[in-house]
N, C-alpha and C. Protein backbone atom coordinates (compact mmCIF):
# COMPACT_ATOMS: atom_id res chain seq x y z
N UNK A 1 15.39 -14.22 0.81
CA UNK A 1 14.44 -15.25 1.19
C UNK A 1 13.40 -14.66 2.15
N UNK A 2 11.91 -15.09 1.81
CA UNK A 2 11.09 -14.44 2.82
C UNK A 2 10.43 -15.55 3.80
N UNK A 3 10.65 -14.91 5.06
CA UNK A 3 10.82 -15.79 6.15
C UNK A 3 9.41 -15.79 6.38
N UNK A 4 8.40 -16.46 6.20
CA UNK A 4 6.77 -15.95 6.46
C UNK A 4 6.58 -16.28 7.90
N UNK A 5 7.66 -17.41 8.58
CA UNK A 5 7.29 -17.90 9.90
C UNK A 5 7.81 -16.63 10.73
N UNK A 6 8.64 -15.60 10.51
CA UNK A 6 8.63 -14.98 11.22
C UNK A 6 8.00 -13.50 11.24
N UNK A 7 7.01 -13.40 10.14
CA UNK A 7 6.47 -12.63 10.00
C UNK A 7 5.38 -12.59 11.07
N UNK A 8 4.65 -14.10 10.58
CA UNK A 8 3.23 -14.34 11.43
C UNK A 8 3.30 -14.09 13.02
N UNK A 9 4.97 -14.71 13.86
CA UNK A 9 5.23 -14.80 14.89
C UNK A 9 5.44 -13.25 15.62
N UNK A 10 5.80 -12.51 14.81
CA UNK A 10 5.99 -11.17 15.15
C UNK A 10 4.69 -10.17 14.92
N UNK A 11 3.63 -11.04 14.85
CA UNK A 11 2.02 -10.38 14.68
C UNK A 11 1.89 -9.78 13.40
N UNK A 12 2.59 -10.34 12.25
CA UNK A 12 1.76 -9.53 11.15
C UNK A 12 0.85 -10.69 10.88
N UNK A 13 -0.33 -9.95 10.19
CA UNK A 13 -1.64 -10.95 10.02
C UNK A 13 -1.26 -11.76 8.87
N UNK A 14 -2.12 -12.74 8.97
CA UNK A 14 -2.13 -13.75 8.51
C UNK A 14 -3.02 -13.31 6.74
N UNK A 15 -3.91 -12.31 6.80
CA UNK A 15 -4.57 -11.85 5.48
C UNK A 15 -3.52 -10.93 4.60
N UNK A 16 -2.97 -10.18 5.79
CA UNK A 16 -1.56 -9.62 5.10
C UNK A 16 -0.59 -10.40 4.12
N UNK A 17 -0.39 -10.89 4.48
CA UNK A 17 0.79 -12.15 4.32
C UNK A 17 0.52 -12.35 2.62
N UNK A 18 -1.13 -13.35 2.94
CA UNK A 18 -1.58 -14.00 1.94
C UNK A 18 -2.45 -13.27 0.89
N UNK A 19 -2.60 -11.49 1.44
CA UNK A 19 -3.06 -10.50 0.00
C UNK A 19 -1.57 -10.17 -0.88
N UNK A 20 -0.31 -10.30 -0.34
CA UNK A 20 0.68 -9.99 -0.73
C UNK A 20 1.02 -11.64 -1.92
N UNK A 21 1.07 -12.65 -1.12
CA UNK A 21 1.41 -13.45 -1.79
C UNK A 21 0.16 -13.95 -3.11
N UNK A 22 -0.85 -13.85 -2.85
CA UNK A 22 -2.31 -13.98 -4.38
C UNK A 22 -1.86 -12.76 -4.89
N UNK A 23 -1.63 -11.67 -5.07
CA UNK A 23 -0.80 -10.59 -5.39
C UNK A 23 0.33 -11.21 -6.66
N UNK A 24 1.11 -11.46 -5.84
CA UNK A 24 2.47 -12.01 -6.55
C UNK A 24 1.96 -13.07 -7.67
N UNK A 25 1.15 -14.05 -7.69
CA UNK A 25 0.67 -14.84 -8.07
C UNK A 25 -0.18 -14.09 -9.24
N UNK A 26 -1.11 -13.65 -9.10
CA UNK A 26 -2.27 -13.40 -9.90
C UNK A 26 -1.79 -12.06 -10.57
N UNK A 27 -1.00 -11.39 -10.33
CA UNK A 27 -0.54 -9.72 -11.22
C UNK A 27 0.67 -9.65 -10.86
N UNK A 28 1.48 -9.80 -11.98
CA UNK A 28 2.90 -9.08 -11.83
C UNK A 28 3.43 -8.46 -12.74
N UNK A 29 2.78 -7.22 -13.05
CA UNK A 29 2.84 -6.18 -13.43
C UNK A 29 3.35 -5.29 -13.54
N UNK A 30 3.91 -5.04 -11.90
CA UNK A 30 4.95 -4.78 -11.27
C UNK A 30 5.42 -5.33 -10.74
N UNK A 31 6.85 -5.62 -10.99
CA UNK A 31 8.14 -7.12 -10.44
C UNK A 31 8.35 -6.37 -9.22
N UNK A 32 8.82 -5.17 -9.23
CA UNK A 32 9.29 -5.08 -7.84
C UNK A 32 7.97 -4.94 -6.76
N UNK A 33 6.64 -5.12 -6.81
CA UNK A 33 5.98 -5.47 -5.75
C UNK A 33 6.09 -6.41 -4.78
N UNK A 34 6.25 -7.39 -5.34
CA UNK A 34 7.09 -8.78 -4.51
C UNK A 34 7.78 -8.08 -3.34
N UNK A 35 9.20 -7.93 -3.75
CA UNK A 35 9.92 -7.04 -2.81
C UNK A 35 9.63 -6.25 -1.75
N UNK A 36 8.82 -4.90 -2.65
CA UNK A 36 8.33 -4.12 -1.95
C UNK A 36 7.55 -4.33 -0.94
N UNK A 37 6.53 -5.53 -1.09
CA UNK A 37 5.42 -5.62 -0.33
C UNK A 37 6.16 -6.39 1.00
N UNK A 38 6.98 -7.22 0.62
CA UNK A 38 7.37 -8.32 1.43
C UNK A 38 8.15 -7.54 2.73
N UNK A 39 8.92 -6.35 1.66
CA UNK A 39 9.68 -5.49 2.85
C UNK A 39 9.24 -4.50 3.90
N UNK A 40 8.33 -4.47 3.23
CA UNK A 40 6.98 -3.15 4.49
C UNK A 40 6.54 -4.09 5.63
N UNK A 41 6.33 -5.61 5.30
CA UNK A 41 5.91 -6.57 5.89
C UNK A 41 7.21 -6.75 7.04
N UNK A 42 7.78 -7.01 6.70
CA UNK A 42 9.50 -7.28 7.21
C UNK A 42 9.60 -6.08 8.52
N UNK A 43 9.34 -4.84 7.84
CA UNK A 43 9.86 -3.67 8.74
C UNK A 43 8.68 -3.45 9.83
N UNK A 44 7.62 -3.37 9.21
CA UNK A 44 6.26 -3.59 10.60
C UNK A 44 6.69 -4.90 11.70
N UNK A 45 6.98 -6.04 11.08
CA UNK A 45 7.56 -7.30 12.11
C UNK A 45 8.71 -6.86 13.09
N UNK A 46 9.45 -6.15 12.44
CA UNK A 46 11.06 -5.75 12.73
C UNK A 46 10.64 -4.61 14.18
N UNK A 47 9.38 -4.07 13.49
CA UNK A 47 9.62 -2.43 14.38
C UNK A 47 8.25 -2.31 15.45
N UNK A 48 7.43 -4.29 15.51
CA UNK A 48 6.58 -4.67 16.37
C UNK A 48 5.38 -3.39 15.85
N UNK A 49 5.31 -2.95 14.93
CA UNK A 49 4.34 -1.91 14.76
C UNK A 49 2.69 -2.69 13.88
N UNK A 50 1.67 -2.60 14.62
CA UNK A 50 0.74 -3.52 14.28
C UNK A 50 -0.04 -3.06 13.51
N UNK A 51 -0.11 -1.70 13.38
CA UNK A 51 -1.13 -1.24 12.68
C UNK A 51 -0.77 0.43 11.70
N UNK A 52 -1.27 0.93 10.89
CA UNK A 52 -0.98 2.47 10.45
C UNK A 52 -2.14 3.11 10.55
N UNK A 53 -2.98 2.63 11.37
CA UNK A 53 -4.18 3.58 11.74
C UNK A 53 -4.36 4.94 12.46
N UNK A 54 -4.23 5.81 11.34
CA UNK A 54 -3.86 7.25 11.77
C UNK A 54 -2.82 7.88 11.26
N UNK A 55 -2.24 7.27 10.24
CA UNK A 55 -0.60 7.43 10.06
C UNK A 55 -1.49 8.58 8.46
N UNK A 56 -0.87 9.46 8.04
CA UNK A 56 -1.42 10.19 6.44
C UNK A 56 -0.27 9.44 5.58
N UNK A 57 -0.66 8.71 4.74
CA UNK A 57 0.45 8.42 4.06
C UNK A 57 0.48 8.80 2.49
N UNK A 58 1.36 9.23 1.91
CA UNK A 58 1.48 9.83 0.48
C UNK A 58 2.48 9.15 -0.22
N UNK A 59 2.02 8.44 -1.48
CA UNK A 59 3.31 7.93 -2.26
C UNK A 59 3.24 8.54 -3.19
N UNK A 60 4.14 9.27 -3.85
CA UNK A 60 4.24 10.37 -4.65
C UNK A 60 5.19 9.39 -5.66
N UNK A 61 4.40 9.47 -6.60
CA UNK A 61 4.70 8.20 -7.87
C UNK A 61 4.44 7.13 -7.69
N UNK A 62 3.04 7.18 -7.43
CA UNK A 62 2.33 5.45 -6.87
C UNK A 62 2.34 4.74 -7.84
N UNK A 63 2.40 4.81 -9.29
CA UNK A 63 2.63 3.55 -10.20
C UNK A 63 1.01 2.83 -9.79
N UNK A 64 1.42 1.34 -10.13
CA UNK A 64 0.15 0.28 -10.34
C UNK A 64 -0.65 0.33 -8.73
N UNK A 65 -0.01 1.03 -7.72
CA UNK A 65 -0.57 1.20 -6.68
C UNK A 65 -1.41 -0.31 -5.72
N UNK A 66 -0.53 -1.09 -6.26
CA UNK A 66 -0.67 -2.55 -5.61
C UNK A 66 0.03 -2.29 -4.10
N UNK A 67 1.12 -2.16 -3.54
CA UNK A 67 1.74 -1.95 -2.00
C UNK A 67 0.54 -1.14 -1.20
N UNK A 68 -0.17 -0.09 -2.15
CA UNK A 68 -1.05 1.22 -1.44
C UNK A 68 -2.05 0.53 -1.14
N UNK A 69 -2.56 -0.73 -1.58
CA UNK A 69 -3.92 -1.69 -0.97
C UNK A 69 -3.20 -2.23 0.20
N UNK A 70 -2.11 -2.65 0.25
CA UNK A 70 -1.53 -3.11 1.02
C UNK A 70 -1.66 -2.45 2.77
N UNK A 71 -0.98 -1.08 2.43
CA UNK A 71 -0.77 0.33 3.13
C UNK A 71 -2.91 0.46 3.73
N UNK A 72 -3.43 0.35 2.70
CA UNK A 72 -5.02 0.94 3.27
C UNK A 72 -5.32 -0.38 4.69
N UNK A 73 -4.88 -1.17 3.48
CA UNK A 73 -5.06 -2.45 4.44
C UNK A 73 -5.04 -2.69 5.94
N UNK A 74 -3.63 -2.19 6.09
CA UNK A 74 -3.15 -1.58 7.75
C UNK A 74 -3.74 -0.18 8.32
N UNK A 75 -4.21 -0.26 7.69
CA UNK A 75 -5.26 1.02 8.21
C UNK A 75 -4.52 2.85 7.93
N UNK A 76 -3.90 2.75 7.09
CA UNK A 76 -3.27 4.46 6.51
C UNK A 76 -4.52 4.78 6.14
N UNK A 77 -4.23 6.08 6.13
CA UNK A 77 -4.87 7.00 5.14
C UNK A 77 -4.36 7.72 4.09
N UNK A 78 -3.91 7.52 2.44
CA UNK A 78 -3.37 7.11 2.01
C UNK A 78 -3.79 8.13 0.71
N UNK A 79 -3.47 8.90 0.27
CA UNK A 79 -2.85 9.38 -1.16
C UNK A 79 -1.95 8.98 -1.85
N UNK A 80 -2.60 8.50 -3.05
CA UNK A 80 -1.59 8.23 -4.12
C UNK A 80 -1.58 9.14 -5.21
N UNK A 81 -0.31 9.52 -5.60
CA UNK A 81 0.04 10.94 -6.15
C UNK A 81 1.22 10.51 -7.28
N UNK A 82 0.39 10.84 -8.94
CA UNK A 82 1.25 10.35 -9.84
C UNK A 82 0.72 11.33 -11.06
N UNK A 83 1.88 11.81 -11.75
CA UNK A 83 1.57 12.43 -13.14
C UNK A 83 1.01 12.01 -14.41
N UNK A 84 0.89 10.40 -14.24
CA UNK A 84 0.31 10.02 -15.38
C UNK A 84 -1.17 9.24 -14.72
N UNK A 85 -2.14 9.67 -15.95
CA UNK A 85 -3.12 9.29 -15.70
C UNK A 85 -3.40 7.89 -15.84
N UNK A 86 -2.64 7.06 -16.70
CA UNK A 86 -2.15 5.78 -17.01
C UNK A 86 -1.84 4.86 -15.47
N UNK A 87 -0.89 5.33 -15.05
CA UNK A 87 -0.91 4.71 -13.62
C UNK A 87 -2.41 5.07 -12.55
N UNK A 88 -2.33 6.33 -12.05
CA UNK A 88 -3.56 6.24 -11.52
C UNK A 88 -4.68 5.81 -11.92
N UNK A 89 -4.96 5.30 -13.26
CA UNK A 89 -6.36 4.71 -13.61
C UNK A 89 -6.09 3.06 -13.32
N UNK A 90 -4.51 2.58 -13.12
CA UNK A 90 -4.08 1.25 -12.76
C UNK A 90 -4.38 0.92 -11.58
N UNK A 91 -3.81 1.97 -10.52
CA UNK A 91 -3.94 2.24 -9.24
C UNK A 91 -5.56 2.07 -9.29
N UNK A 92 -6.62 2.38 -9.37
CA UNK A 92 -7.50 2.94 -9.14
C UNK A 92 -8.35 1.31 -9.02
N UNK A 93 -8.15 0.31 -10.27
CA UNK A 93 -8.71 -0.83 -10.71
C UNK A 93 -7.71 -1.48 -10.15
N UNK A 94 -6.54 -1.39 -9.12
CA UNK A 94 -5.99 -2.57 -8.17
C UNK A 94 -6.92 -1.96 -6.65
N UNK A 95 -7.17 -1.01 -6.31
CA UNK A 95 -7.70 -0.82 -5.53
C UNK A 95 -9.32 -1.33 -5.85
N UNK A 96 -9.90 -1.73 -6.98
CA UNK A 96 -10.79 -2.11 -6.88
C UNK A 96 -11.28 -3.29 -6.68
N UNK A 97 -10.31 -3.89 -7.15
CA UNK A 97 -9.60 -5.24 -7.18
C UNK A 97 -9.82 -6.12 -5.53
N UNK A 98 -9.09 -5.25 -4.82
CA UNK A 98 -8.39 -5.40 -3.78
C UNK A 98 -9.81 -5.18 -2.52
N UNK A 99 -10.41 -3.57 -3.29
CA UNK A 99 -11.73 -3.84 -1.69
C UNK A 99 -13.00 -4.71 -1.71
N UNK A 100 -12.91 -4.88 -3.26
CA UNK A 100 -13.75 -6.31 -3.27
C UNK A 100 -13.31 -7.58 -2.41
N UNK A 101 -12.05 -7.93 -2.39
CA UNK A 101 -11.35 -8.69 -1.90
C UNK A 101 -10.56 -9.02 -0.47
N UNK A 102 -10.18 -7.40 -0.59
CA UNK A 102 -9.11 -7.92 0.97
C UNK A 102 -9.35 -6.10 2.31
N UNK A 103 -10.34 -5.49 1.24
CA UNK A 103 -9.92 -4.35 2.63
C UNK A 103 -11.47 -4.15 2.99
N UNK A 104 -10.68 -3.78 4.31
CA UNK A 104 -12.24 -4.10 5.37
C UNK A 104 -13.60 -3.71 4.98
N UNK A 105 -14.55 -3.56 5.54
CA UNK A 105 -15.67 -2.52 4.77
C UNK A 105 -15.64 -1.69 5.76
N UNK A 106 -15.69 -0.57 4.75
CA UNK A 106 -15.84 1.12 5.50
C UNK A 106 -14.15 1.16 6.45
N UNK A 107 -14.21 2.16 7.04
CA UNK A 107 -13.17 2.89 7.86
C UNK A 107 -11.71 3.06 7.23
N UNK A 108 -11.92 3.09 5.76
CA UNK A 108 -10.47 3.16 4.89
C UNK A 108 -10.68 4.32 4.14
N UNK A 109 -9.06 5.50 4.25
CA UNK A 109 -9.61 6.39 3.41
C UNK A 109 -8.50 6.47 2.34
N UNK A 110 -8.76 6.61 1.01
CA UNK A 110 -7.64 7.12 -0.33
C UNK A 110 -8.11 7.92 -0.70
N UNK A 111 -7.12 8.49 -1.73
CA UNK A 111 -7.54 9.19 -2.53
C UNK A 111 -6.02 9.49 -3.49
N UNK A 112 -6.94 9.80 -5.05
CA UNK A 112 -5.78 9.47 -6.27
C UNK A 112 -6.13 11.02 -6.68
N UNK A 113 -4.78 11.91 -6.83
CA UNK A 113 -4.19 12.63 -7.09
C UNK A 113 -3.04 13.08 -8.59
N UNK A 114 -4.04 13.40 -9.26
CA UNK A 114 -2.69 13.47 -10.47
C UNK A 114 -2.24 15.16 -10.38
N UNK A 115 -0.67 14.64 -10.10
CA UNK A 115 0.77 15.61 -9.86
C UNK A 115 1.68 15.38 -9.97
N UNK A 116 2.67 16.41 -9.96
CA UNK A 116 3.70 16.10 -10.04
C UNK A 116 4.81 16.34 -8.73
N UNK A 117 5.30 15.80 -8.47
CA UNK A 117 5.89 15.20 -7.06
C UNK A 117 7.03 16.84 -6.92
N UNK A 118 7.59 17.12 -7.88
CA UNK A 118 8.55 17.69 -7.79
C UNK A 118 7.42 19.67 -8.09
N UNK A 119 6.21 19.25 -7.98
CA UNK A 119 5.20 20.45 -7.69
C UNK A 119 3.92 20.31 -7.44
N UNK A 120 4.24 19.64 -6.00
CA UNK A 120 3.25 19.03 -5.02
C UNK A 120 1.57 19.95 -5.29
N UNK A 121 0.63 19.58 -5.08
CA UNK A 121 -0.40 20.23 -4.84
C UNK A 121 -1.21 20.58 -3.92
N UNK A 122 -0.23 19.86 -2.97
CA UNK A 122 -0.89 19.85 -1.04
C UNK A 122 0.16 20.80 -0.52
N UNK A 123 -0.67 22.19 -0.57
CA UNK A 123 0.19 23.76 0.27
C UNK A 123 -0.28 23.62 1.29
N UNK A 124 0.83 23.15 2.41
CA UNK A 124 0.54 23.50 3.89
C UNK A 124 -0.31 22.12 4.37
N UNK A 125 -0.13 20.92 3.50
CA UNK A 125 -0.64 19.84 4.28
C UNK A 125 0.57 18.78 4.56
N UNK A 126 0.70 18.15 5.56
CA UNK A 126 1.88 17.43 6.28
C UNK A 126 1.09 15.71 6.42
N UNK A 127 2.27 14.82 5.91
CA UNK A 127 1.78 13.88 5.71
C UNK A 127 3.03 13.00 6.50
N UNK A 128 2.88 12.05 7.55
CA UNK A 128 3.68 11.11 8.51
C UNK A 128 4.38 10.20 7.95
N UNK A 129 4.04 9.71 6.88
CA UNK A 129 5.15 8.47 6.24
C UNK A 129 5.04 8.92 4.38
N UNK A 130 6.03 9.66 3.95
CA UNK A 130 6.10 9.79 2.62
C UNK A 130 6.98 8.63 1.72
């Protein structure tokens, strides 16, 4: 069950909340986004952490890359890293989706990467939340 009253009370935003839930609503594409999104939400509330501004973040098999609007959202800086060009061209049109819609203007950085996780293409670069 997702508790939204104690999300808001524990300072996650209120646009957060409700890009996750028009999300759930309008594309489900990927079932486990629901989850996913709800639980990043959960653990920022849990761990009083307000923001990822500054954080490098890499999801190595980003799929439809719906959570990673999420992730820019809070301010990461954010590689998404996947072997099929099929997902990253998904990824690419939810992120387009999404900065029309929900991420700030300017001060957000991505970038889509096709690799393979298990033969990374970043030698000697270090990333804070994988």
């Amino acid at each position: 069950m997702i508790n939204v009253d104690f999300l808001l009370k524990n300072g996650i935003p209120t646009e957060w909340i409700e890009y996750v839930r028009n999300r759930c609503i309008t594309d489900m594409r990927d079932h486990y986004f629901f989850w996913e999104a709800y639980q990043l939400l959960d653990l920022l509330a849990r761990t009083k952490l307000k923001s990822l501004k500054g954080f490098k973040i890499l999801d190595a098999g980003c799929g439809f890359g719906v959570v990673d609007c999420l992730l820019v959202m809070m301010g990461g800086d954010l590689t998404l890293l996947d072997y099929d060009m099929e997902y990253l061209n998904k990824s690419r049109e939810a992120f387009r989706e999404s900065i029309i819609h929900n991420l700030p203007q300017g001060g957000f950085r991505f970038q889509f990467v096709k690799g393979d996780i298990f033969d990374m293409p970043f030698k000697g670069e270090r990333f804070d939340l994988v």
